[in-house]
C-alpha atoms as a PDB file:
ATOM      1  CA  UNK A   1       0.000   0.000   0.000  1.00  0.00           C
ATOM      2  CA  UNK A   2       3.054   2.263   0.514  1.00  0.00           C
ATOM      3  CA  UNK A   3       3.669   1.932  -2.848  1.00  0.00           C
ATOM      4  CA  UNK A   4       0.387   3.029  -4.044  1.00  0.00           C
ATOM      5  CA  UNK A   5       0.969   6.727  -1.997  1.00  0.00           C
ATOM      6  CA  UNK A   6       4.180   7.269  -3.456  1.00  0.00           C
ATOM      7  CA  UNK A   7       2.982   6.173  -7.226  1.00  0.00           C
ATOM      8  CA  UNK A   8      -0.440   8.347  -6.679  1.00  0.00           C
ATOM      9  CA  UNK A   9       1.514  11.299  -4.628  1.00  0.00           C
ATOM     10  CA  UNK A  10      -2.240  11.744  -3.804  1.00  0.00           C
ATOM     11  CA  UNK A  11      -2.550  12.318   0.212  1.00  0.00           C
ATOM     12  CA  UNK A  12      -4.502   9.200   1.215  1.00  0.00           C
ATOM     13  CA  UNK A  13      -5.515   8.337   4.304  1.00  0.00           C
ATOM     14  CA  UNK A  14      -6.570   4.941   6.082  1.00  0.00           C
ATOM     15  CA  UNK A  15      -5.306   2.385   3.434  1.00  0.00           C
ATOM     16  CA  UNK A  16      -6.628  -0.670   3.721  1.00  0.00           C
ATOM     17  CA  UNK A  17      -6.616  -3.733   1.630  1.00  0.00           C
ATOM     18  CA  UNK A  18      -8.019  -7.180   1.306  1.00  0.00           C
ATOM     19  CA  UNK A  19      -6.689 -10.340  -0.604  1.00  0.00           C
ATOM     20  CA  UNK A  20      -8.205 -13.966  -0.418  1.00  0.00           C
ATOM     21  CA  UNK A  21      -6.825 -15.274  -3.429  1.00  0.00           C
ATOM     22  CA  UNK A  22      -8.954 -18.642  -2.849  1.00  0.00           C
ATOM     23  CA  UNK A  23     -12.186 -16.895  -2.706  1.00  0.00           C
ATOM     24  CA  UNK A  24     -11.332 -14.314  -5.602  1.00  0.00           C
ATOM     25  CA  UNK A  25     -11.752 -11.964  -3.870  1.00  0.00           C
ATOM     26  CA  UNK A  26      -9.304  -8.298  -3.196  1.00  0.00           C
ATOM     27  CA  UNK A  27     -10.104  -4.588  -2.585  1.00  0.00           C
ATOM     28  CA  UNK A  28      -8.264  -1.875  -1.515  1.00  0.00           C
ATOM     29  CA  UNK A  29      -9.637   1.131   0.474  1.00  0.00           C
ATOM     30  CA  UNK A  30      -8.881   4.666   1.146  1.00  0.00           C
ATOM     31  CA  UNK A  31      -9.802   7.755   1.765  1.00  0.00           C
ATOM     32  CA  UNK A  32      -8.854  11.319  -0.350  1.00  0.00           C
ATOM     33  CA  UNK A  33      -9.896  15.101   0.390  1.00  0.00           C
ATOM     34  CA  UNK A  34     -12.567  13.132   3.528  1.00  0.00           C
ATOM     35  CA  UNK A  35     -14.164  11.289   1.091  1.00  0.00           C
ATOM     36  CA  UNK A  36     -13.685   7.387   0.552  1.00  0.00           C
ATOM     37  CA  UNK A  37     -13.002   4.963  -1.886  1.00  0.00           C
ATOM     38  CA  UNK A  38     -13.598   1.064  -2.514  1.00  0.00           C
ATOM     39  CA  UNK A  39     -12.182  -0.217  -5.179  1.00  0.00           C
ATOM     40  CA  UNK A  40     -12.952  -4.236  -6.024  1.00  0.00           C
ATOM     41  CA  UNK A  41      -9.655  -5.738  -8.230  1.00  0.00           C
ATOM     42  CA  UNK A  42      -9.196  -8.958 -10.327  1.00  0.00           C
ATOM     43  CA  UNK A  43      -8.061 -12.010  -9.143  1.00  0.00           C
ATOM     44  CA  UNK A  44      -5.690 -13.717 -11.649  1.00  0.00           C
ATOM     45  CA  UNK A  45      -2.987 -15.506  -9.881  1.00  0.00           C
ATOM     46  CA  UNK A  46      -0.425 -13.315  -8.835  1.00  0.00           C
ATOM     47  CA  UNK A  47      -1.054 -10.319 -11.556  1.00  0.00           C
ATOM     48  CA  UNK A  48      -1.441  -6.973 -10.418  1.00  0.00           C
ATOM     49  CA  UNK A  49      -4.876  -5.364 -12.033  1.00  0.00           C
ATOM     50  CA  UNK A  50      -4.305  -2.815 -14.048  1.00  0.00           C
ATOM     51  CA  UNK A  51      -7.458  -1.513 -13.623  1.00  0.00           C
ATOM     52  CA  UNK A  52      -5.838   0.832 -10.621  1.00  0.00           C
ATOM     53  CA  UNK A  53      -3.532   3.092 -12.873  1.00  0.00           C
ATOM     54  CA  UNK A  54      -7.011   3.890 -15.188  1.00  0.00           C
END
């Protein structure tokens, strides 16, 4: 998630994320100028979804 703030240089606040690779299922969560954000990825093995940098 560390990552993500430096990549963004957004100021984010209360990163969270969840990853149960055996349930397909993975979020991450955050919050940006007091509003907040949920944002369901892609399961595919180990891939990253690119769906984040769009």
């Amino acid at each position: 998630m560390t990552h993500l703030i430096r990549m963004s240089r957004l100021e984010l606040e209360n990163l969270r994320d969840y990853v149960d690779i055996e349930k397909g299922q993975a979020w991450i969560a955050f919050s940006h100028n007091k509003k907040s954000y949920k944002w369901k990825m892609n399961i595919n093995y180990d891939w990253l979804d690119t769906e984040i940098f769009f």
